[in-house]
N, C-alpha and C. Protein backbone atom coordinates (compact mmCIF):
# COMPACT_ATOMS: atom_id res chain seq x y z
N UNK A 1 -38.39 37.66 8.69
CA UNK A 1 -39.75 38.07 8.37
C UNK A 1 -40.07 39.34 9.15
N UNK A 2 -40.88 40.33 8.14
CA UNK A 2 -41.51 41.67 9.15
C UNK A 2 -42.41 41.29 10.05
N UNK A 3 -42.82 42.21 10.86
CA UNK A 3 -44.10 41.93 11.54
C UNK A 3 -45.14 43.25 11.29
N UNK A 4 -46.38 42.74 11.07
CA UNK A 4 -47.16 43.44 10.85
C UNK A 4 -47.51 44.50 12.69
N UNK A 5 -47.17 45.84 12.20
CA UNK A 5 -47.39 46.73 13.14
C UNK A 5 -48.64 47.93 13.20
N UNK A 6 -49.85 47.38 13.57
CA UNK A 6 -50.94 48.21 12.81
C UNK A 6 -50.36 50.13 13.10
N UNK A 7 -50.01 50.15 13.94
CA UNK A 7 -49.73 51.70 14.67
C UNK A 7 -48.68 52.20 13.84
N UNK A 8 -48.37 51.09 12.67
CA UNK A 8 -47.43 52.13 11.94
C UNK A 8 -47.75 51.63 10.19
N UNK A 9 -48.91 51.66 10.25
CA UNK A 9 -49.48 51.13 9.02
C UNK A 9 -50.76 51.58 8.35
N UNK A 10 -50.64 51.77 7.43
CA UNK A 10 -51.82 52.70 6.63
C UNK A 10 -53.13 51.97 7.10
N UNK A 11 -54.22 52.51 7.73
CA UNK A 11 -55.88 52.06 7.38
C UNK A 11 -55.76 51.19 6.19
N UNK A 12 -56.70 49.66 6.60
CA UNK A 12 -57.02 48.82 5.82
C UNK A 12 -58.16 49.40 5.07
N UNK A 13 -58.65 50.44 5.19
CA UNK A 13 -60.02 51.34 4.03
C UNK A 13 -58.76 51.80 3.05
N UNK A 14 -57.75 52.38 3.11
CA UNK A 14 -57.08 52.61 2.64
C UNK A 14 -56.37 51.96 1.17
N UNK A 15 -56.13 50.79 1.93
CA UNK A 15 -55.77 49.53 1.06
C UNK A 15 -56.86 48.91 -0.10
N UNK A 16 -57.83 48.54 0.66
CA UNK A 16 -59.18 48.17 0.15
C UNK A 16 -59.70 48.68 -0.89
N UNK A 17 -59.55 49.89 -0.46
CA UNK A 17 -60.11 51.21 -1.51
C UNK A 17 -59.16 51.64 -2.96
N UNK A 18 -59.85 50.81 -3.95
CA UNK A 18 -58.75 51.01 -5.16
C UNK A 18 -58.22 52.50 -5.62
N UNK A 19 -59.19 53.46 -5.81
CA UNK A 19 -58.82 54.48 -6.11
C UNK A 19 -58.05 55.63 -4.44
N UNK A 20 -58.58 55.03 -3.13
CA UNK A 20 -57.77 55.89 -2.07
C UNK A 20 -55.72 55.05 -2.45
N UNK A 21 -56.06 53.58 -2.64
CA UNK A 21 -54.99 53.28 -2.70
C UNK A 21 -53.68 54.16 -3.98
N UNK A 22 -54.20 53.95 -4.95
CA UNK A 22 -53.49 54.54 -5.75
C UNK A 22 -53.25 56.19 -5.66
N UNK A 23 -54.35 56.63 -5.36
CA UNK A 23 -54.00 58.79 -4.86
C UNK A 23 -53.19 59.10 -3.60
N UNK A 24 -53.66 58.39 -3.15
CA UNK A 24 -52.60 58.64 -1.33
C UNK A 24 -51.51 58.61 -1.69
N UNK A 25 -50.23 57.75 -2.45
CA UNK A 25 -49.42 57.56 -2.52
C UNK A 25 -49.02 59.42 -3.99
N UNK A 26 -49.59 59.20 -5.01
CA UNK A 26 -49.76 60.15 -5.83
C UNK A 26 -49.74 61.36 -5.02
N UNK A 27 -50.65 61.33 -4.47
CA UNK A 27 -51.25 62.78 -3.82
C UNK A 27 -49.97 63.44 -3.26
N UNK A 28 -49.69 62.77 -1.93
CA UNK A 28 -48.72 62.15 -1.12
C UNK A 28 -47.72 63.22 -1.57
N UNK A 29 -47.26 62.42 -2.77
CA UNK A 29 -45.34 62.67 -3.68
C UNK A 29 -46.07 63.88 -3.89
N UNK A 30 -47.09 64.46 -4.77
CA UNK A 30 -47.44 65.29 -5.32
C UNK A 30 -47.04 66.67 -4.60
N UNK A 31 -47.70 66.56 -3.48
CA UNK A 31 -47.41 67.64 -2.24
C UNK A 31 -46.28 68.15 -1.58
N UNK A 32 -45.55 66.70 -1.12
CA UNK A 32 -44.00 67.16 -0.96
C UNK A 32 -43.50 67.25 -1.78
N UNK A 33 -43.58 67.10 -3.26
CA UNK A 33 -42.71 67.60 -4.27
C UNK A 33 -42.64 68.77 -4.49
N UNK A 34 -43.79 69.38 -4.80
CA UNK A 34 -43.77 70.43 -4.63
C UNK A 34 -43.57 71.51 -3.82
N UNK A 35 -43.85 71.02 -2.74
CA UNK A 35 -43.69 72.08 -1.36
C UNK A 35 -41.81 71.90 -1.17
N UNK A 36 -41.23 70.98 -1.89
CA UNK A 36 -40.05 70.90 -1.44
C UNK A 36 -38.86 71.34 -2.78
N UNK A 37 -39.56 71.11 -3.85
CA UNK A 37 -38.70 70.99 -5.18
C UNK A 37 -37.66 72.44 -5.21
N UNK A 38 -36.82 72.58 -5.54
CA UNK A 38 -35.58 74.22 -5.68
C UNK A 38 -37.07 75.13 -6.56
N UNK A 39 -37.01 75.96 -6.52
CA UNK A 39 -37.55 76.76 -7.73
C UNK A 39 -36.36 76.71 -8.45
N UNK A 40 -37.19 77.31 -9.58
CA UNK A 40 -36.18 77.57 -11.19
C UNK A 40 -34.72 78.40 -10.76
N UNK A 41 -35.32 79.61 -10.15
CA UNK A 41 -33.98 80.14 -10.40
C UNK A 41 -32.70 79.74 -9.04
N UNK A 42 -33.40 79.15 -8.38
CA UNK A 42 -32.76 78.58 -7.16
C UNK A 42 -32.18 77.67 -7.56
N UNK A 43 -32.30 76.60 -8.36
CA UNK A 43 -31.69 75.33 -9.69
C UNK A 43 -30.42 75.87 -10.44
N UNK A 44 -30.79 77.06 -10.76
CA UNK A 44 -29.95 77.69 -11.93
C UNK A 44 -28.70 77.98 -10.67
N UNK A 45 -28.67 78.41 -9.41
CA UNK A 45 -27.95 79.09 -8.78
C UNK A 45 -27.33 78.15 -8.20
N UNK A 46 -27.83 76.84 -7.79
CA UNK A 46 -27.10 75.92 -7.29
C UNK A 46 -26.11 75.25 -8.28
N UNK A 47 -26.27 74.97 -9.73
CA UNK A 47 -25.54 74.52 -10.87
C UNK A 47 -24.94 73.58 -10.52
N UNK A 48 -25.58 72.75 -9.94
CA UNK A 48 -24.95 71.02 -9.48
C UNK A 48 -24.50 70.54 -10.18
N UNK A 49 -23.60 69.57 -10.41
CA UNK A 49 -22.94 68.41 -11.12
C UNK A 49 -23.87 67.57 -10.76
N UNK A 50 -23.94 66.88 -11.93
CA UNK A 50 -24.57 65.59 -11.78
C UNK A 50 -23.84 64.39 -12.66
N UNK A 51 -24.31 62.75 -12.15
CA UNK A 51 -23.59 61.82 -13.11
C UNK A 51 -24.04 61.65 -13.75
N UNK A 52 -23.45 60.92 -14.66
CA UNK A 52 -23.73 60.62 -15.86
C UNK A 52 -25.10 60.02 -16.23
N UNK A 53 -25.93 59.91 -17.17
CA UNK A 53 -27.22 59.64 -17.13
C UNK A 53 -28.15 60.19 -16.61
N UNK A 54 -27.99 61.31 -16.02
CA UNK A 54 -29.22 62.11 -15.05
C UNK A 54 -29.97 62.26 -16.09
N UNK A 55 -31.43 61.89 -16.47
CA UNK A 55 -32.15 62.55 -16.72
C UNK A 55 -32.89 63.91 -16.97
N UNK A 56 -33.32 64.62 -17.95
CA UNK A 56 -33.70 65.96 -17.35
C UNK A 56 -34.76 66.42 -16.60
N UNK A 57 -34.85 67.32 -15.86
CA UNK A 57 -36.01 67.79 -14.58
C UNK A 57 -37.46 67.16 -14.90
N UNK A 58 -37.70 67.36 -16.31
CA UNK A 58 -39.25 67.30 -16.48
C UNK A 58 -39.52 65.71 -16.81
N UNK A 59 -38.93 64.80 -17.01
CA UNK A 59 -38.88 63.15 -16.56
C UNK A 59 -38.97 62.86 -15.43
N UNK A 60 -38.93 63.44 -14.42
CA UNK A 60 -39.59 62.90 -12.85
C UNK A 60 -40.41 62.82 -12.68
N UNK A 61 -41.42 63.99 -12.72
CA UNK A 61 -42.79 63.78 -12.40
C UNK A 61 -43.30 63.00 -12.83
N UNK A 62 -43.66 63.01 -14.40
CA UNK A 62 -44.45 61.84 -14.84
C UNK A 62 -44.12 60.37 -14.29
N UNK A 63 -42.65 60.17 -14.25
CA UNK A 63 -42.15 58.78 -13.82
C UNK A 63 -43.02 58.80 -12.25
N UNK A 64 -42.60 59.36 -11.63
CA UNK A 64 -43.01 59.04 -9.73
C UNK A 64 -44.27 59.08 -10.10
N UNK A 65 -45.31 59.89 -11.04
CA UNK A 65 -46.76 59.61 -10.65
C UNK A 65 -46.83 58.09 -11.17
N UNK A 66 -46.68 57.90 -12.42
CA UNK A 66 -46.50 56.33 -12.67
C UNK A 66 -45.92 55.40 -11.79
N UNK A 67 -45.34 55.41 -11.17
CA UNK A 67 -44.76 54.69 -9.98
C UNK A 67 -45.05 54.44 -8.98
N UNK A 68 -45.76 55.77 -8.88
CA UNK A 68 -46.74 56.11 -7.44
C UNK A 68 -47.97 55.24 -7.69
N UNK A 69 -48.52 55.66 -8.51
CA UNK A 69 -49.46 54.74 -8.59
C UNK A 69 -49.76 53.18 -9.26
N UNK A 70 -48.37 52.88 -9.34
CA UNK A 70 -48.04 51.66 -9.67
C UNK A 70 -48.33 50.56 -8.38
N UNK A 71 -47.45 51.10 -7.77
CA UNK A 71 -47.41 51.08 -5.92
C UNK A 71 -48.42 50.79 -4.94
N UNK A 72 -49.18 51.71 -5.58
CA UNK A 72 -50.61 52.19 -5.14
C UNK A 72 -51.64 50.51 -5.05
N UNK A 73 -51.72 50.42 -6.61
CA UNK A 73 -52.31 49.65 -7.23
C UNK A 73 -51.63 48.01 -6.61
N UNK A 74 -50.52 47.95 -6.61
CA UNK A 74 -49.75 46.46 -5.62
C UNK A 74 -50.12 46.23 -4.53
N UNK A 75 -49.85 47.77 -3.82
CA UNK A 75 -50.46 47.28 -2.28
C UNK A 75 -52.15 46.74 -2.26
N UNK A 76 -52.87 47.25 -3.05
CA UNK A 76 -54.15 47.36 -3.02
C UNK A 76 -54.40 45.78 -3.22
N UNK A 77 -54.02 45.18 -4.60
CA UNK A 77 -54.19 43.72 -4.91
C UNK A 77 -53.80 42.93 -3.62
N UNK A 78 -52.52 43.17 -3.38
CA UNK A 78 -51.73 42.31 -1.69
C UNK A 78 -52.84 42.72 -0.90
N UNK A 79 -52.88 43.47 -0.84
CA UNK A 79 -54.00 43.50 1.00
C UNK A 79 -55.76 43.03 0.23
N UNK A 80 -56.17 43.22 -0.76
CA UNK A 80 -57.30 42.82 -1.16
C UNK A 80 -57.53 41.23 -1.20
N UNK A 81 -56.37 40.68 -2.22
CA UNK A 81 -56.51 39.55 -2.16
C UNK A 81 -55.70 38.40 -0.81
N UNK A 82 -54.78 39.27 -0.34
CA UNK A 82 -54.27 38.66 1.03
C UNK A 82 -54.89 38.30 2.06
N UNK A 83 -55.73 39.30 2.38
CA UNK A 83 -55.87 38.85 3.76
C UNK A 83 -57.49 38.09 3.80
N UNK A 84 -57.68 37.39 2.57
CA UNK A 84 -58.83 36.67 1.98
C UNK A 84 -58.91 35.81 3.02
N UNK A 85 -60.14 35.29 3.98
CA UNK A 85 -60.30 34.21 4.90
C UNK A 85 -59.76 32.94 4.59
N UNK A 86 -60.12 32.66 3.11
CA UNK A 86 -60.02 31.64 2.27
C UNK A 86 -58.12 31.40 2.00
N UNK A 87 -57.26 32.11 2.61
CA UNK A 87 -55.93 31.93 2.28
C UNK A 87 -55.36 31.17 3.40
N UNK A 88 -54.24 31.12 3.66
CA UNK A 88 -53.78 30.27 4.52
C UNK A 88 -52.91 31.62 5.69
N UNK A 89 -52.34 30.67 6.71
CA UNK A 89 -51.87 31.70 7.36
C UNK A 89 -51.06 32.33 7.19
N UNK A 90 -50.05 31.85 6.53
CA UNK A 90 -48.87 32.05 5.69
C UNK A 90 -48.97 33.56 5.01
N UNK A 91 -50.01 33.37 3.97
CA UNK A 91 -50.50 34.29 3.07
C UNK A 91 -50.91 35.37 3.63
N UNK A 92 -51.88 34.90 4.62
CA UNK A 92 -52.33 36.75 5.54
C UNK A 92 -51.26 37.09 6.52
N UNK A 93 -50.40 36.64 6.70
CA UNK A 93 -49.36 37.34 7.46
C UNK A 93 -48.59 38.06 6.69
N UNK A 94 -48.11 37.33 5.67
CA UNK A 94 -47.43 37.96 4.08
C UNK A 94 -47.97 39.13 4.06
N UNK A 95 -49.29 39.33 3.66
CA UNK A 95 -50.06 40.30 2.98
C UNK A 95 -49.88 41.25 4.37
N UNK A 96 -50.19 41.13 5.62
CA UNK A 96 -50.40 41.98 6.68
C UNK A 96 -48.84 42.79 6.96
N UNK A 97 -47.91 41.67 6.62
CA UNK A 97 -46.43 42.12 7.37
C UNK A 97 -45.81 43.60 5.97
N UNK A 98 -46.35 43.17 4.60
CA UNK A 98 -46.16 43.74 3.46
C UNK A 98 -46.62 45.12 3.82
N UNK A 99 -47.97 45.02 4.65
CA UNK A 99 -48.84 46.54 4.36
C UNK A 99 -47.82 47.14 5.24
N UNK A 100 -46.94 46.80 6.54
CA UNK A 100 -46.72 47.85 7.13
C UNK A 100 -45.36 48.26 6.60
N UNK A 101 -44.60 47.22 5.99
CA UNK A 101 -43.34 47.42 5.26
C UNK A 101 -43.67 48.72 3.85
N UNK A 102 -44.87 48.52 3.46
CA UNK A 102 -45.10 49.47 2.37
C UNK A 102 -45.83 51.12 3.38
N UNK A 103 -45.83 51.08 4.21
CA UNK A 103 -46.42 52.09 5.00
C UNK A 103 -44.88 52.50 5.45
N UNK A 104 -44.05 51.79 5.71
CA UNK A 104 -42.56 52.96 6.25
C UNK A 104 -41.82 53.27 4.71
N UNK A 105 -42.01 52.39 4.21
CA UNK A 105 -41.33 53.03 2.76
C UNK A 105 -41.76 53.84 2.48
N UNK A 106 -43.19 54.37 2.58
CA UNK A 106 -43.57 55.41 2.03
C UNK A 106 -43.84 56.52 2.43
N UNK A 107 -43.04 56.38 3.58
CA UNK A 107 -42.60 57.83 4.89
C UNK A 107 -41.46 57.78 4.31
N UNK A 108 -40.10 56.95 4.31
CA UNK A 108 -38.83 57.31 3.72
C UNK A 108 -38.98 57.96 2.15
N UNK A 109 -39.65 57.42 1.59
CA UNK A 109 -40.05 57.71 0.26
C UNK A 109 -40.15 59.28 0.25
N UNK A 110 -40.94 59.88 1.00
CA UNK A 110 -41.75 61.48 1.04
C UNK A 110 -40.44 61.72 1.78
N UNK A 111 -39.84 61.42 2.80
CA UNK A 111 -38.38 62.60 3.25
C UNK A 111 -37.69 62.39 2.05
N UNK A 112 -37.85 61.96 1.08
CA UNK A 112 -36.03 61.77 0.37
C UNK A 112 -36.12 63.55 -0.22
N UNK A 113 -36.91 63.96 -0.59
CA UNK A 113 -37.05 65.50 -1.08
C UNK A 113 -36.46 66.66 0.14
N UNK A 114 -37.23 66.42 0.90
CA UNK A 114 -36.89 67.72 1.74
C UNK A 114 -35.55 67.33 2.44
N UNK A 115 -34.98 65.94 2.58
CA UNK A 115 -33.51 65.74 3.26
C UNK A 115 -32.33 66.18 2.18
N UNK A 116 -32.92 66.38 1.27
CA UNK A 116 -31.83 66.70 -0.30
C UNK A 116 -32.19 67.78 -0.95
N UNK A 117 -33.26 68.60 -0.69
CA UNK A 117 -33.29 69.63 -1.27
C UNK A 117 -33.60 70.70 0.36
N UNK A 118 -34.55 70.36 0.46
CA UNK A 118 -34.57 71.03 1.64
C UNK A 118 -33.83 71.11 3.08
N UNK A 119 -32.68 70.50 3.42
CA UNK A 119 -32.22 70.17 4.99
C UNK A 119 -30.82 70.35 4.27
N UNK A 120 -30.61 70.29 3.34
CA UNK A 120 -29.00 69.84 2.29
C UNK A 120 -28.59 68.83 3.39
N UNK A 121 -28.82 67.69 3.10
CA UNK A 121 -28.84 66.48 4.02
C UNK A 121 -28.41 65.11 2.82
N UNK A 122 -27.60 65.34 2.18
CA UNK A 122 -27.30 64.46 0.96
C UNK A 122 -27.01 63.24 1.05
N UNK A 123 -26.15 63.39 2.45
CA UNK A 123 -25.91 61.73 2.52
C UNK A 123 -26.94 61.23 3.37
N UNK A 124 -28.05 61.39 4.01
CA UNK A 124 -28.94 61.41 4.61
C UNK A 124 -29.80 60.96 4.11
N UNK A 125 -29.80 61.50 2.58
CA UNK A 125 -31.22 61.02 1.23
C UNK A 125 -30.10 59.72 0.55
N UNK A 126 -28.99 59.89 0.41
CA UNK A 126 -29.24 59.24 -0.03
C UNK A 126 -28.78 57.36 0.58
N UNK A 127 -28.81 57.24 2.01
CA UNK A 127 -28.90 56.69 2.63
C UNK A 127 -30.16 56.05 2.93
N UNK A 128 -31.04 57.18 2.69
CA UNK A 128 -32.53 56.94 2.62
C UNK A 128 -32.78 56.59 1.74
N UNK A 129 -32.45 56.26 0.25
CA UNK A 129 -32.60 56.40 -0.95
C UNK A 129 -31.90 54.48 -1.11
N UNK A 130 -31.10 54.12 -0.55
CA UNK A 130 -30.51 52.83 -0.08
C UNK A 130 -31.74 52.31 0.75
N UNK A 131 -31.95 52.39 1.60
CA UNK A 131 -32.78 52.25 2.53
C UNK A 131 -34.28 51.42 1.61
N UNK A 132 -34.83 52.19 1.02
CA UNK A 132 -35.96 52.23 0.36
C UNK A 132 -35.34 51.65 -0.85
N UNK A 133 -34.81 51.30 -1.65
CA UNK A 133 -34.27 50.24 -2.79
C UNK A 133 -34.23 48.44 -2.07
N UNK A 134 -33.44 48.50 -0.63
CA UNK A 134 -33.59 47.45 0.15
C UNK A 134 -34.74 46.95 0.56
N UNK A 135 -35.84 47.94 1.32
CA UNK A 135 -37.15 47.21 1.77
C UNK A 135 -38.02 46.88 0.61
N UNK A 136 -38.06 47.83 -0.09
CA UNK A 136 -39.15 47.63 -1.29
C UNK A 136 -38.64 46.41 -2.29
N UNK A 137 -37.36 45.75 -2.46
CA UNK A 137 -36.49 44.56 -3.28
C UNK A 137 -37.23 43.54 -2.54
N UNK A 138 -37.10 43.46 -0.86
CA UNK A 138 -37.61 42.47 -0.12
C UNK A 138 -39.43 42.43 -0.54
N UNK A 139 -39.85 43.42 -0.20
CA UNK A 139 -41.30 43.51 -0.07
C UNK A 139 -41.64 43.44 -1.58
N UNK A 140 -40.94 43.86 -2.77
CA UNK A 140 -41.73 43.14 -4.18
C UNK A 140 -41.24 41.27 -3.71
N UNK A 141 -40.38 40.43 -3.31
CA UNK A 141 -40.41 39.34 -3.17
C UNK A 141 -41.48 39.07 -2.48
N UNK A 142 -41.59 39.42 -1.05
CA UNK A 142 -42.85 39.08 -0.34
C UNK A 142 -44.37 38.53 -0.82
N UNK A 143 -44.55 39.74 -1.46
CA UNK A 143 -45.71 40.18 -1.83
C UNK A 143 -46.14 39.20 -3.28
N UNK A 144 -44.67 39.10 -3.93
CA UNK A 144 -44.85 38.21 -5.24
C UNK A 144 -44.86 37.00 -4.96
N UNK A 145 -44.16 36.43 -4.06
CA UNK A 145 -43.84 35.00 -3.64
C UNK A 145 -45.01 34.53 -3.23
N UNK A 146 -45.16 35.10 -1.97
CA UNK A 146 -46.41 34.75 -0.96
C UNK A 146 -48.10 35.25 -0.98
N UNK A 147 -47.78 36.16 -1.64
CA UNK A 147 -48.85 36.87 -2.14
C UNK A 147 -50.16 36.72 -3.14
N UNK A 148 -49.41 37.51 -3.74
CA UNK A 148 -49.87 37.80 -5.11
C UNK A 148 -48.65 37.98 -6.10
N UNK A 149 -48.56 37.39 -7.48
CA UNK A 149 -46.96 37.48 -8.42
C UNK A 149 -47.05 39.03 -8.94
N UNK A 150 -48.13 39.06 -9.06
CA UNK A 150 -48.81 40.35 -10.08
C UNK A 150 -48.27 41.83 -9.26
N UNK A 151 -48.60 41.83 -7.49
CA UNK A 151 -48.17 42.12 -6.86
C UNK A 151 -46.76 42.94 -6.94
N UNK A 152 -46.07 41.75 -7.05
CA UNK A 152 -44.42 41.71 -6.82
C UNK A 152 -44.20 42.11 -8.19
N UNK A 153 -44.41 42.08 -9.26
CA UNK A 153 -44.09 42.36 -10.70
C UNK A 153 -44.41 43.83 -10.96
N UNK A 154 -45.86 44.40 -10.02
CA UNK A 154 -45.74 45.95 -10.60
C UNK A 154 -45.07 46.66 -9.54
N UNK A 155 -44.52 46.48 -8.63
CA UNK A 155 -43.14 46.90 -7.82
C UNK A 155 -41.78 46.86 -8.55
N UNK A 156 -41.89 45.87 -9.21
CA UNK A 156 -40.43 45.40 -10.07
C UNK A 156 -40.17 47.14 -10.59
N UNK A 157 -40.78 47.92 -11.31
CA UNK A 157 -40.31 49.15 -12.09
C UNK A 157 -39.79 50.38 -10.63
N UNK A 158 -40.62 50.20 -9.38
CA UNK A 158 -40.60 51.02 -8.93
C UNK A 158 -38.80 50.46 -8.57
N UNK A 159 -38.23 49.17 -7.88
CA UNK A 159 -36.97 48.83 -7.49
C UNK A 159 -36.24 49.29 -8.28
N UNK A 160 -36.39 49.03 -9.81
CA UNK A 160 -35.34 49.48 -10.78
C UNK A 160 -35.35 51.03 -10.54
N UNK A 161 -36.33 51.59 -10.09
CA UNK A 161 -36.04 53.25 -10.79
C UNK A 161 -34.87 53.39 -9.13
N UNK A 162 -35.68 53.07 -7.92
CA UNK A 162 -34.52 53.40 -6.81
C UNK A 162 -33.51 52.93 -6.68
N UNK A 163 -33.22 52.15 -7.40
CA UNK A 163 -31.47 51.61 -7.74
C UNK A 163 -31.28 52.57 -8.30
N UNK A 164 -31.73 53.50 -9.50
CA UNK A 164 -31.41 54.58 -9.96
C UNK A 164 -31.12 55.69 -9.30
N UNK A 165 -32.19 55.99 -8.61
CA UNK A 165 -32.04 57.37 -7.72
C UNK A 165 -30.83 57.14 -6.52
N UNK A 166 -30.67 55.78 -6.54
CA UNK A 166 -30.29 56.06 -5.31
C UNK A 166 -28.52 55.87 -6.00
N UNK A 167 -28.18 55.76 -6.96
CA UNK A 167 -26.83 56.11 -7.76
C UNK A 167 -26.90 57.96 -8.01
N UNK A 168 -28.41 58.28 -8.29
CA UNK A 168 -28.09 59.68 -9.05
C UNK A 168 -27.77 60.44 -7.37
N UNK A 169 -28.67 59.74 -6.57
CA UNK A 169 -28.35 60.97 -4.93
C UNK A 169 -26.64 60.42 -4.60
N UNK A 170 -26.56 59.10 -4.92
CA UNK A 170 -24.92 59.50 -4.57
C UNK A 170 -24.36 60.79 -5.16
N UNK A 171 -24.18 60.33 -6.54
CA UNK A 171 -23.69 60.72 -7.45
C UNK A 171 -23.58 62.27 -7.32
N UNK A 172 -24.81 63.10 -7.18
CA UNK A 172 -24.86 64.02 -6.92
C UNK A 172 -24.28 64.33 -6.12
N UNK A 173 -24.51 63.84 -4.62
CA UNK A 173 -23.54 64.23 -3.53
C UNK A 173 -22.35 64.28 -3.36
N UNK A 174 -21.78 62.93 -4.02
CA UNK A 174 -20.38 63.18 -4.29
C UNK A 174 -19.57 64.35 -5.22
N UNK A 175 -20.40 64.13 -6.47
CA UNK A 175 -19.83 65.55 -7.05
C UNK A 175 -20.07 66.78 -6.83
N UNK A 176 -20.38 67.25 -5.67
CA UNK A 176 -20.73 68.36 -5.04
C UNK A 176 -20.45 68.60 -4.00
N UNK A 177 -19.53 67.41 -3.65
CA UNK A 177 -18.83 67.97 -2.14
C UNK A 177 -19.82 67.52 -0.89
N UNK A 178 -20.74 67.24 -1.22
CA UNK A 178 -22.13 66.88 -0.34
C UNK A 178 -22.76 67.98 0.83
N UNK A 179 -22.32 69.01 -0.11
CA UNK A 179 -22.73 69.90 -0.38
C UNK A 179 -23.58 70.72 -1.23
N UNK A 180 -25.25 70.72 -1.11
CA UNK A 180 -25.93 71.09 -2.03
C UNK A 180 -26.09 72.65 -1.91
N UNK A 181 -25.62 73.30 -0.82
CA UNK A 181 -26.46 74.98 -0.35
C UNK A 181 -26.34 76.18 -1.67
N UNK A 182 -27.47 77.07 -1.64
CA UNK A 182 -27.06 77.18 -2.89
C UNK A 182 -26.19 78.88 -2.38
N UNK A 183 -25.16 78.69 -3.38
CA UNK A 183 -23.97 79.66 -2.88
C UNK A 183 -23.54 80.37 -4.40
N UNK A 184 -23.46 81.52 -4.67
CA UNK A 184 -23.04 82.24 -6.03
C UNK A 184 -21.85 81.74 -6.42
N UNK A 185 -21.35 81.58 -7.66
CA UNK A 185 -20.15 81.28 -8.09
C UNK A 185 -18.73 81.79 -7.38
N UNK A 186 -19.24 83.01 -6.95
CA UNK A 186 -17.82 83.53 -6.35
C UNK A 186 -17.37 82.94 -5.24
N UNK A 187 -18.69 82.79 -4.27
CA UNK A 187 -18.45 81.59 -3.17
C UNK A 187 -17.88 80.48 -3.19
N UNK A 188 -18.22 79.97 -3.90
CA UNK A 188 -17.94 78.36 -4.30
C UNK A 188 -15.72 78.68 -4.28
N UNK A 189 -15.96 79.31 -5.30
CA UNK A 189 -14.43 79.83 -5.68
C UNK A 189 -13.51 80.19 -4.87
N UNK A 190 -14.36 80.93 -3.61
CA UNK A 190 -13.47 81.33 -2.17
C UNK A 190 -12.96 80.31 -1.39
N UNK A 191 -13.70 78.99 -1.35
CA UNK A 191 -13.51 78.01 -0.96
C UNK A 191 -14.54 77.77 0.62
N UNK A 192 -14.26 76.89 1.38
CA UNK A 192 -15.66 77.10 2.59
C UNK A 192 -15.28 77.98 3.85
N UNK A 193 -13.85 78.53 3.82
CA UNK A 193 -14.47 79.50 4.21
C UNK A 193 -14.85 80.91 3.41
N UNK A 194 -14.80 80.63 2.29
CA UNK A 194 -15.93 81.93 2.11
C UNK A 194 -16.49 82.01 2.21
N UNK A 195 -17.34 83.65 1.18
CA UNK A 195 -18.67 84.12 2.26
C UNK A 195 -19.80 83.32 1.39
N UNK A 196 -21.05 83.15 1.96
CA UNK A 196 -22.15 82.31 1.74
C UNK A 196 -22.96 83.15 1.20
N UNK A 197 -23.94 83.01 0.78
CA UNK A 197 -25.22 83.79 0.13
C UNK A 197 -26.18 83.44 1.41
């Protein structure tokens, strides 16, 4: 079992608050995505391999805001209806130990961008990317079991998609040498020690 750690856990206004719950998390991705994403022609220059099934670029966003605020909306029900006087102890510990488990996921969550695009830190994301498929599998049980089911069921999409990502950040890394930097064709060709861009 987690333990609920307030010093590393989102404000219960936070939780409470249906619409702060669902934007924080939105907002959140929104910001480091952007502040972190390749530009266009920086994409074009890196010309990554990717595996099989990758999706194309413009299917992320919409997915993570849906997700995000899928998320959003779980924690909000768990800590709303959890930590109800009227529950048992069981239940508000559930609900309390959940909020802080969903408060570090969603610090690993916001590095997985800048450790893979920004740091070229591949096995790093996607270690992190493992990481966050594991707590959030536990914490949709938590939250569904002990909780709330409803809870644990609108988490269910977010687990499936990071089992995903966290095949595509292998995947990527592996077929790239785990090596993402972005280097001109001729580079690549020189081998490492050639010259770099």
């Amino acid at each position: 079992m987690t333990t609920y750690i307030p010093s590393l856990t989102l404000p219960d206004g936070i939780f409470t608050n249906l619409t702060a719950s669902i934007l924080v998390p939105i907002g959140l991705g929104s910001v480091v995505g952007y502040a972190t994403k390749p530009a266009t022609q920086e994409r074009e220059s890196l010309a990554l391999k990717h595996p099989p099934l990758r999706p194309p670029a413009s299917v992320f966003p919409p997915v993570w805001t849906a997700l995000y605020g899928m998320m959003g909306y779980a924690a909000h029900r768990a800590l709303t209806l959890g930590v109800s006087p009227f529950n048992s102890t069981e239940t508000i510990d559930a609900a309390r130990h959940g909020a802080t488990l969903y408060t570090l996921q969603l610090g690993l969550n916001l590095a997985w961008m800048p450790l893979f695009y920004g740091l070229n830190r591949p096995i790093l994301a996607t270690a992190d990317a493992g990481l966050l498929f594991g707590i959030n599998a536990y914490l949709a049980w938590l939250w569904g079991t002990k909780v709330d089911a409803v809870s644990g069921w609108l988490l269910a999409p977010y687990v499936a998609w990071l089992g995903f990502a966290t095949y595509l950040s292998f995947g990527t890394g592996y077929l790239n040498g785990w090596d993402l930097s972005a280097r001109p064709p001729a580079a690549k060709a020189a081998g490492p020690g050639g010259p770099k861009a």
